[in-house]
PDB file of N, CA and C in Angstrom:
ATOM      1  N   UNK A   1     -14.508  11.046  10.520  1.00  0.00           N
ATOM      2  CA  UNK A   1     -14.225  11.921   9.399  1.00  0.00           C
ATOM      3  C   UNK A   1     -12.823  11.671   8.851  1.00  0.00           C
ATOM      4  N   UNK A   2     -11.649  11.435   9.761  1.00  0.00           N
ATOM      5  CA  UNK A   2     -10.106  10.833   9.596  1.00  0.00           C
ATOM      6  C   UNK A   2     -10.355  10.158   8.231  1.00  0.00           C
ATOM      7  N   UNK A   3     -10.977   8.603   8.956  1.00  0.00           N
ATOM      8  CA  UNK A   3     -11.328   7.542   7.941  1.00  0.00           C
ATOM      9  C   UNK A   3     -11.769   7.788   6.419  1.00  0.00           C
ATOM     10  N   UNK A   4     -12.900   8.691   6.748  1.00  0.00           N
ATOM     11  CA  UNK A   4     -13.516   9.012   5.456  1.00  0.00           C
ATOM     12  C   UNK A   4     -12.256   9.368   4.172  1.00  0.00           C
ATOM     13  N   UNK A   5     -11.962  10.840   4.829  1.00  0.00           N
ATOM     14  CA  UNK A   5     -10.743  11.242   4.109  1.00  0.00           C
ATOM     15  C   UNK A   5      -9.371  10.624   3.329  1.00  0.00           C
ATOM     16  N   UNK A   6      -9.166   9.631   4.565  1.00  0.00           N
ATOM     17  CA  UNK A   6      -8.520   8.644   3.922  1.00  0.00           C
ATOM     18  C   UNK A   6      -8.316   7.762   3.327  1.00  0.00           C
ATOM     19  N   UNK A   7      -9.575   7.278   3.303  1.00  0.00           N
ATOM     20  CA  UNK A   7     -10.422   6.787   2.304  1.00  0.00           C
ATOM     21  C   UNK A   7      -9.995   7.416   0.730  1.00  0.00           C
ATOM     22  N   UNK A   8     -10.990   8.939   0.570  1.00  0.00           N
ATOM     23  CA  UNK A   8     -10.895   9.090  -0.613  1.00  0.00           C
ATOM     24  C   UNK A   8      -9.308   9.612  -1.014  1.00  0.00           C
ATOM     25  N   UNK A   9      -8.369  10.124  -0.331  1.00  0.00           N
ATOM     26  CA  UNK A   9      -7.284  10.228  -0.541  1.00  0.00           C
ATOM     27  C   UNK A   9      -6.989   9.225  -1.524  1.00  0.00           C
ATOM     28  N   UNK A  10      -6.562   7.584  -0.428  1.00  0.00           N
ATOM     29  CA  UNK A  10      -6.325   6.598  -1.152  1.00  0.00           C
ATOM     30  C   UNK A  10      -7.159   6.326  -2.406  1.00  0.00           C
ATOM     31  N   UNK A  11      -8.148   6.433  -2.688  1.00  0.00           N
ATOM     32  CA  UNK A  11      -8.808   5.867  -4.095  1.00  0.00           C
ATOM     33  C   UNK A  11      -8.621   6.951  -4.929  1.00  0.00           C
ATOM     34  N   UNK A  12      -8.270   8.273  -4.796  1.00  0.00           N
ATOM     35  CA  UNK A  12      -7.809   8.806  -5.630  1.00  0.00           C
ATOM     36  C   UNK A  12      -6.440   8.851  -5.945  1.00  0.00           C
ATOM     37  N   UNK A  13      -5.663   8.948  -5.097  1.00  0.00           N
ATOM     38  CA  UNK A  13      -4.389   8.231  -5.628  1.00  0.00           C
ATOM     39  C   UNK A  13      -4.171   7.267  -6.477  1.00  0.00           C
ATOM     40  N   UNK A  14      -4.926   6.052  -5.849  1.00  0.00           N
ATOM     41  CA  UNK A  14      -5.040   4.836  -6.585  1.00  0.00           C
ATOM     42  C   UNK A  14      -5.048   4.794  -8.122  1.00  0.00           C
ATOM     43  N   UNK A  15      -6.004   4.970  -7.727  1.00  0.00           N
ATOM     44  CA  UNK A  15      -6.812   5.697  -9.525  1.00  0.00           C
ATOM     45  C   UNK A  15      -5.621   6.408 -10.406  1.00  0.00           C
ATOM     46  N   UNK A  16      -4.951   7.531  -9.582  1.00  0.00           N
ATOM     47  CA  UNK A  16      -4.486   8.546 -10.525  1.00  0.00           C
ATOM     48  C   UNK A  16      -3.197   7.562 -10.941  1.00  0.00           C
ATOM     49  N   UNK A  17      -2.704   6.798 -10.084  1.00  0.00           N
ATOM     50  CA  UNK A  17      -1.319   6.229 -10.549  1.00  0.00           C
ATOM     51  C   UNK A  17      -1.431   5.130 -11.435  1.00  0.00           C
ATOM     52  N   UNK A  18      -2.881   4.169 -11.167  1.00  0.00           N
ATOM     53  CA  UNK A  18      -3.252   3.449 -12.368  1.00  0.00           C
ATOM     54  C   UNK A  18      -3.300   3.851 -14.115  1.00  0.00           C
ATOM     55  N   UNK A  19      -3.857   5.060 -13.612  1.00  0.00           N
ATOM     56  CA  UNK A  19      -4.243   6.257 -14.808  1.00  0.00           C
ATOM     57  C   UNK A  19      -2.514   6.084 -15.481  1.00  0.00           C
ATOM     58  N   UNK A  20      -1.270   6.707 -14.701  1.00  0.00           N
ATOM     59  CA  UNK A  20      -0.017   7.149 -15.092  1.00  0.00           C
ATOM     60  C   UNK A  20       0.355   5.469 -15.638  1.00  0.00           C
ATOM     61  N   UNK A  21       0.370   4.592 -14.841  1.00  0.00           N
ATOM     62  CA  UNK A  21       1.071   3.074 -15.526  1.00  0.00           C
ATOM     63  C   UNK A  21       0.384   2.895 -17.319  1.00  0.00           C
ATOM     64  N   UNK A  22      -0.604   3.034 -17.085  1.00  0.00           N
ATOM     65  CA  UNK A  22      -1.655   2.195 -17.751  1.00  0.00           C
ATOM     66  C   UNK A  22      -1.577   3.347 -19.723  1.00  0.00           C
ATOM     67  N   UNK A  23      -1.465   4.488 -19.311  1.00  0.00           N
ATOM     68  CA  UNK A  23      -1.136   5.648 -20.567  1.00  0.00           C
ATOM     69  C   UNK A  23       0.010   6.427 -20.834  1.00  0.00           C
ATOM     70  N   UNK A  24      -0.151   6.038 -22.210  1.00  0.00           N
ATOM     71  CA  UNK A  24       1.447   6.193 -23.046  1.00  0.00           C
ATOM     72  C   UNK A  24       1.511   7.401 -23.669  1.00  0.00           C
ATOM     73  N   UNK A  25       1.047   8.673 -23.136  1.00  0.00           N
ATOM     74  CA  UNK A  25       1.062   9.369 -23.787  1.00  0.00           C
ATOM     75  C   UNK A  25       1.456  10.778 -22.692  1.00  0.00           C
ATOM     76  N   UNK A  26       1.750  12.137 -23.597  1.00  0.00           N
ATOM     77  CA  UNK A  26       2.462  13.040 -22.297  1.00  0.00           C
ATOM     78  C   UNK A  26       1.038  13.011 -21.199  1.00  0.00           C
ATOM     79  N   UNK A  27       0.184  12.809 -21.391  1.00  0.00           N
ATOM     80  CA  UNK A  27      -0.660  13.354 -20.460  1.00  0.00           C
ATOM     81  C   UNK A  27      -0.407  12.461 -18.981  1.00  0.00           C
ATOM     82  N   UNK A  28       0.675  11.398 -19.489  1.00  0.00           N
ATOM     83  CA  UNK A  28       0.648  10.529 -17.789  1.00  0.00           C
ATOM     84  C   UNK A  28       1.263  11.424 -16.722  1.00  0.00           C
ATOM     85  N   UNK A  29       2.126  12.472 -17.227  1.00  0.00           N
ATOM     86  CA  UNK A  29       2.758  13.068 -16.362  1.00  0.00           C
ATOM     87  C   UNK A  29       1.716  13.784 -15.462  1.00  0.00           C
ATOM     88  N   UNK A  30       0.460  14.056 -15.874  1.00  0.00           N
ATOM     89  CA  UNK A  30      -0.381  14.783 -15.336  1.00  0.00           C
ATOM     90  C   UNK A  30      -0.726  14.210 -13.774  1.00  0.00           C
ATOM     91  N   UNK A  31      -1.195  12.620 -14.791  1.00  0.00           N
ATOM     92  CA  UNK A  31      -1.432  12.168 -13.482  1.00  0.00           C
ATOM     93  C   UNK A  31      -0.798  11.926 -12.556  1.00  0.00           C
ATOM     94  N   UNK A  32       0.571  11.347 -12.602  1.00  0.00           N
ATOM     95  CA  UNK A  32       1.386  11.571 -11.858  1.00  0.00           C
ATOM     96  C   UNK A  32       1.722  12.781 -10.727  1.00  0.00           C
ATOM     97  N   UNK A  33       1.667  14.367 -11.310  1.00  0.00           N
ATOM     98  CA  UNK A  33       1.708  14.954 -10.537  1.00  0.00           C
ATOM     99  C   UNK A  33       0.215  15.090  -9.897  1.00  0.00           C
ATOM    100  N   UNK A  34      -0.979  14.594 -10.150  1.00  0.00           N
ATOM    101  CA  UNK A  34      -1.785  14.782  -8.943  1.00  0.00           C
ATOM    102  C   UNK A  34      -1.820  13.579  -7.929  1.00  0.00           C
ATOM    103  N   UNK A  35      -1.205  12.553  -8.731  1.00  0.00           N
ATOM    104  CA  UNK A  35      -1.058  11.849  -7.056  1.00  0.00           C
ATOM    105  C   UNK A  35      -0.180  12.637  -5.906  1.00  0.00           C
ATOM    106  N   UNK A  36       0.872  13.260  -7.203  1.00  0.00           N
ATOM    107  CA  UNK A  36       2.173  13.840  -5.736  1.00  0.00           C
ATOM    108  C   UNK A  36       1.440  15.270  -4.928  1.00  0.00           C
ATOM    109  N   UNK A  37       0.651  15.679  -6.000  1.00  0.00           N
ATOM    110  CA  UNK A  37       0.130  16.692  -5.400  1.00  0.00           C
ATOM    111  C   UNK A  37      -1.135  16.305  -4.207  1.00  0.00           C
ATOM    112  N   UNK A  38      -2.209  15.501  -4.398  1.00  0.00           N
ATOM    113  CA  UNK A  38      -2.692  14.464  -3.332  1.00  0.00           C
ATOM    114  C   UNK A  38      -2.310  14.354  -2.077  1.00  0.00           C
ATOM    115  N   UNK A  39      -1.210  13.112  -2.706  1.00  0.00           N
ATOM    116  CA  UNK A  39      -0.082  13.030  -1.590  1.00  0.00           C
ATOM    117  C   UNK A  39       0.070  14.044  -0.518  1.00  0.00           C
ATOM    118  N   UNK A  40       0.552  14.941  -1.145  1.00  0.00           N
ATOM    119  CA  UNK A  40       1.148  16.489  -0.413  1.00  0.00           C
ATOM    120  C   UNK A  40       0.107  16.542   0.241  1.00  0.00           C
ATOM    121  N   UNK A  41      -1.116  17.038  -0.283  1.00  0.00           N
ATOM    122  CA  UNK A  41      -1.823  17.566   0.506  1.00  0.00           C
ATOM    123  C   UNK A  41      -2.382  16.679   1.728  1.00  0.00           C
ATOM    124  N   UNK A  42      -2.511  15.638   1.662  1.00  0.00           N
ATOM    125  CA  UNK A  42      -2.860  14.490   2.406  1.00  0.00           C
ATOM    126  C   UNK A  42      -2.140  14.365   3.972  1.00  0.00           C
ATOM    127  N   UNK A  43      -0.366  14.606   3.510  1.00  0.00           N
ATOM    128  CA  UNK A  43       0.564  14.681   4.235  1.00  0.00           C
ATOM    129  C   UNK A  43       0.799  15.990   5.380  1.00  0.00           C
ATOM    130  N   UNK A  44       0.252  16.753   4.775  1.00  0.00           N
ATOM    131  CA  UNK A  44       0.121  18.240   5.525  1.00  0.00           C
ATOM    132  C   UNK A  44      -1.344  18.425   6.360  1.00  0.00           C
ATOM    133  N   UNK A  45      -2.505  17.678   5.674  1.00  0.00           N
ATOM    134  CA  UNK A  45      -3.533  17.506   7.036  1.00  0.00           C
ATOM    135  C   UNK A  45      -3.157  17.003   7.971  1.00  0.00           C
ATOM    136  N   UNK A  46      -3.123  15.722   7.300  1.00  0.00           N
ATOM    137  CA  UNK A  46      -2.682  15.149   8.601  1.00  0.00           C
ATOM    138  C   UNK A  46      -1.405  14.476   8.754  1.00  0.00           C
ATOM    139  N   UNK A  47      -1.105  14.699  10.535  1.00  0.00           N
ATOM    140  CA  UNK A  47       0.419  14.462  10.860  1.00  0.00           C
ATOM    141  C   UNK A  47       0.782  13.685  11.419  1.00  0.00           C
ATOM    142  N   UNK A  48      -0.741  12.497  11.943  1.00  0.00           N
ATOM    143  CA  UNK A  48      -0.303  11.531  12.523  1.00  0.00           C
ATOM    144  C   UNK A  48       0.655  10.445  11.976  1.00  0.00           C
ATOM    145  N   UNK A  49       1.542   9.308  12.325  1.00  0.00           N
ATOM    146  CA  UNK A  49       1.811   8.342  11.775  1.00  0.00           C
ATOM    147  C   UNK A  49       1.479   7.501  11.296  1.00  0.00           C
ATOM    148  N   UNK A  50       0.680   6.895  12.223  1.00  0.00           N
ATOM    149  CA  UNK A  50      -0.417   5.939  11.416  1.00  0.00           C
ATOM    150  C   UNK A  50      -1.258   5.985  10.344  1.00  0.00           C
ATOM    151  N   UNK A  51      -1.893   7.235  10.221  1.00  0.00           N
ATOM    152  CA  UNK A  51      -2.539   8.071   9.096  1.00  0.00           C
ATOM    153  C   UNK A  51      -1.803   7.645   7.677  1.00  0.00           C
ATOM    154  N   UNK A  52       0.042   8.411   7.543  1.00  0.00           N
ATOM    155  CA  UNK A  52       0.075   8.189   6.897  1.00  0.00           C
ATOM    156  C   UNK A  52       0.851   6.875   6.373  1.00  0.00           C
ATOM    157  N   UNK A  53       1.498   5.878   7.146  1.00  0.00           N
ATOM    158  CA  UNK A  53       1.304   5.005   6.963  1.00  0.00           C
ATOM    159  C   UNK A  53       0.180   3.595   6.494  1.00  0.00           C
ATOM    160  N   UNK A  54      -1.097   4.234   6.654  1.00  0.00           N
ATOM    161  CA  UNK A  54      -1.818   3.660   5.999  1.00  0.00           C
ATOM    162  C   UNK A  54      -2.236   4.103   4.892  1.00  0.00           C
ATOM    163  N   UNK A  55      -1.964   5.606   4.759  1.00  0.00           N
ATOM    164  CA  UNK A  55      -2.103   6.034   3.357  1.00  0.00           C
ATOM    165  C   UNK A  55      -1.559   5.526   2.316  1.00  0.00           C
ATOM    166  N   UNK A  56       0.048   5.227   2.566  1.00  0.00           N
ATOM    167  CA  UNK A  56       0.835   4.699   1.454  1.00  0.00           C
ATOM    168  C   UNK A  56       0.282   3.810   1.553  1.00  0.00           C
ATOM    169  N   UNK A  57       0.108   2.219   2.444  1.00  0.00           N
ATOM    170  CA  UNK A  57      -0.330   0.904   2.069  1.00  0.00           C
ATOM    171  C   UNK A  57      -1.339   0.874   1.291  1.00  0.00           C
ATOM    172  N   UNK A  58      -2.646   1.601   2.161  1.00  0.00           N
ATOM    173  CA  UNK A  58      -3.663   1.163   1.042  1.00  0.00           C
ATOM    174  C   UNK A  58      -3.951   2.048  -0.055  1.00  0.00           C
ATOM    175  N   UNK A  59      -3.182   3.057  -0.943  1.00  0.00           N
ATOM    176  CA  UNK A  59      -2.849   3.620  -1.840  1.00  0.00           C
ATOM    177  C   UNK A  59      -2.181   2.570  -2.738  1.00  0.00           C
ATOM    178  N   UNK A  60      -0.930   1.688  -2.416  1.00  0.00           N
ATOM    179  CA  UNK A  60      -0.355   1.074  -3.213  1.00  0.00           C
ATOM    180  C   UNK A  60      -1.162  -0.534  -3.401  1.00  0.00           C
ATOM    181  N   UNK A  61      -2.196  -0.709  -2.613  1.00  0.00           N
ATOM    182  CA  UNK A  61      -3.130  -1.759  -2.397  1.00  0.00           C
ATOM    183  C   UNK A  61      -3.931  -1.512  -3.576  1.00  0.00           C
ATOM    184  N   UNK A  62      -4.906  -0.324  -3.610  1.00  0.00           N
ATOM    185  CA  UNK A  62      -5.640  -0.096  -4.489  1.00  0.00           C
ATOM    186  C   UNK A  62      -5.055   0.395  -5.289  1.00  0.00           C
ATOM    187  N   UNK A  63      -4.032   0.704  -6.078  1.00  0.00           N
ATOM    188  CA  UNK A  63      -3.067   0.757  -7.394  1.00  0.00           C
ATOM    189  C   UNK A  63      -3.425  -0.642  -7.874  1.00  0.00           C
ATOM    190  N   UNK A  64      -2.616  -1.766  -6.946  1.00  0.00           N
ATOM    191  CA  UNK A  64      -2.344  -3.047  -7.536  1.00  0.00           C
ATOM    192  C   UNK A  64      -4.119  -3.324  -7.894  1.00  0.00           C
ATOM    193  N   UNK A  65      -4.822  -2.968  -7.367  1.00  0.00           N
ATOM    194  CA  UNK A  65      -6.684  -3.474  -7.452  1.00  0.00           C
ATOM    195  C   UNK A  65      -7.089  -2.894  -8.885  1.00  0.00           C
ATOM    196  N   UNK A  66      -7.145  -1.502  -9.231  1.00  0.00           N
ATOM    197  CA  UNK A  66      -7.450  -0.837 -10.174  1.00  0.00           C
ATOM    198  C   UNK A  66      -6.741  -1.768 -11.419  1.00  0.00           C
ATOM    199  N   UNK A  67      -4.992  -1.617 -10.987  1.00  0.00           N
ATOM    200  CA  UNK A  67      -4.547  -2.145 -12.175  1.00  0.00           C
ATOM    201  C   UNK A  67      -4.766  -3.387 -12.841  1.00  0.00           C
ATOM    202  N   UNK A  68      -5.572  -4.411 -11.920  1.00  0.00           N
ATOM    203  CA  UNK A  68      -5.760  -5.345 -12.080  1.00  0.00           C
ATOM    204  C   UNK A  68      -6.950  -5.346 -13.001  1.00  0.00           C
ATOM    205  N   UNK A  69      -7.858  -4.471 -12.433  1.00  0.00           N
ATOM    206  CA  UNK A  69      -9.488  -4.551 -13.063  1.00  0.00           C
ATOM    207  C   UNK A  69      -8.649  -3.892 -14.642  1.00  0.00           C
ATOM    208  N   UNK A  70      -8.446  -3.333 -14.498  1.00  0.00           N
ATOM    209  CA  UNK A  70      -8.076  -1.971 -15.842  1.00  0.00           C
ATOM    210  C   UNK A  70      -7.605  -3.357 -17.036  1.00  0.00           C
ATOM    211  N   UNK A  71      -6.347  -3.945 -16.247  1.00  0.00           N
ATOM    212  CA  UNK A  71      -6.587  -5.111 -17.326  1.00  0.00           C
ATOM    213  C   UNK A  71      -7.345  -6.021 -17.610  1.00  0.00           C
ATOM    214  N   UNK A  72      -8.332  -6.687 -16.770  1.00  0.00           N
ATOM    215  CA  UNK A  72      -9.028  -7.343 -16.912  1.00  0.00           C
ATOM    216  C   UNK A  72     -10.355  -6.799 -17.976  1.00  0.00           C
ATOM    217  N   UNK A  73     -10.629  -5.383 -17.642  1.00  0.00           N
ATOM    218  CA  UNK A  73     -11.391  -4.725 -18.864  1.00  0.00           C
ATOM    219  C   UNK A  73     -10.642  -4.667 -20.340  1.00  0.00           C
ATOM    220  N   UNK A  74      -9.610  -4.311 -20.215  1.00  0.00           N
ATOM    221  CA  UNK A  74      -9.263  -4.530 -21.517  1.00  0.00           C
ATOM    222  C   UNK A  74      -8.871  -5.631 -21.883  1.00  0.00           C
ATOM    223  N   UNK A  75      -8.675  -6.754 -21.549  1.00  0.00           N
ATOM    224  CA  UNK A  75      -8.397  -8.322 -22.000  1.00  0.00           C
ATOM    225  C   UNK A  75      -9.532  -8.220 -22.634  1.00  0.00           C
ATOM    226  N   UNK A  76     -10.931  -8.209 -21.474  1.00  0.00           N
ATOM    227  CA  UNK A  76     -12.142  -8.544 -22.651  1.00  0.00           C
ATOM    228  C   UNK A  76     -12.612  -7.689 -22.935  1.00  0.00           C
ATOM    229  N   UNK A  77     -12.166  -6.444 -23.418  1.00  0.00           N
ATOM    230  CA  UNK A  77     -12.639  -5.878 -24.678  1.00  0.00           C
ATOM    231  C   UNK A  77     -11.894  -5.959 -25.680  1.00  0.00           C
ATOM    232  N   UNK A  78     -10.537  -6.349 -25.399  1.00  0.00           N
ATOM    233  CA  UNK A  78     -10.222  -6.825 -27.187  1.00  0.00           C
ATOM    234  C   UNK A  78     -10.547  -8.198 -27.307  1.00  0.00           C
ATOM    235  N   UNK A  79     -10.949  -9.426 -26.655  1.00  0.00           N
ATOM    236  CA  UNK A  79     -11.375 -10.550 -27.334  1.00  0.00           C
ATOM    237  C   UNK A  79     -12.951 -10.899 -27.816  1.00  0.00           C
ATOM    238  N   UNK A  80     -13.575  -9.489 -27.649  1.00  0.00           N
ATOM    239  CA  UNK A  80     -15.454  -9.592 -27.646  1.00  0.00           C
ATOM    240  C   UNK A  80     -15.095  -8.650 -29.006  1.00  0.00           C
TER     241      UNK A  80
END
């Protein structure tokens, strides 16, 4: 169940901070605060170390993944 959780932690993080890079408008702040808010909550389940040391890695893993696809969708949708 650990795993699971941390799991979706990270892909929602992921997501939300892709969301904040990727939009120019006030609403990035939003996302921003639900990664921190995420975060938080993530940090206060659980207290192991390892936990959250893998939270940050593969949080900032799947940032760099999302952000990658996110451009790769929009490359080819503006050249189609």
């Amino acid at each position: 169940m650990r795993i699971v959780s941390l799991l979706i932690y990270c892909i929602l993080c992921g997501a939300l901070l892709t969301l904040y890079t990727n939009t120019h408008d006030i609403s990035k702040f939003l996302f921003s605060l639900g990664a921190l808010y995420a975060g938080i909550r993530f940090f206060r389940r659980f207290e192991q170390t390892g936990l959250r040391v893998w939270f940050i890695v593969l949080s900032v893993l799947l940032y760099f993944i999302f952000s990658l696809g996110f451009a790769l969708y929009t490359q080819v949708g503006i050249t189609s």
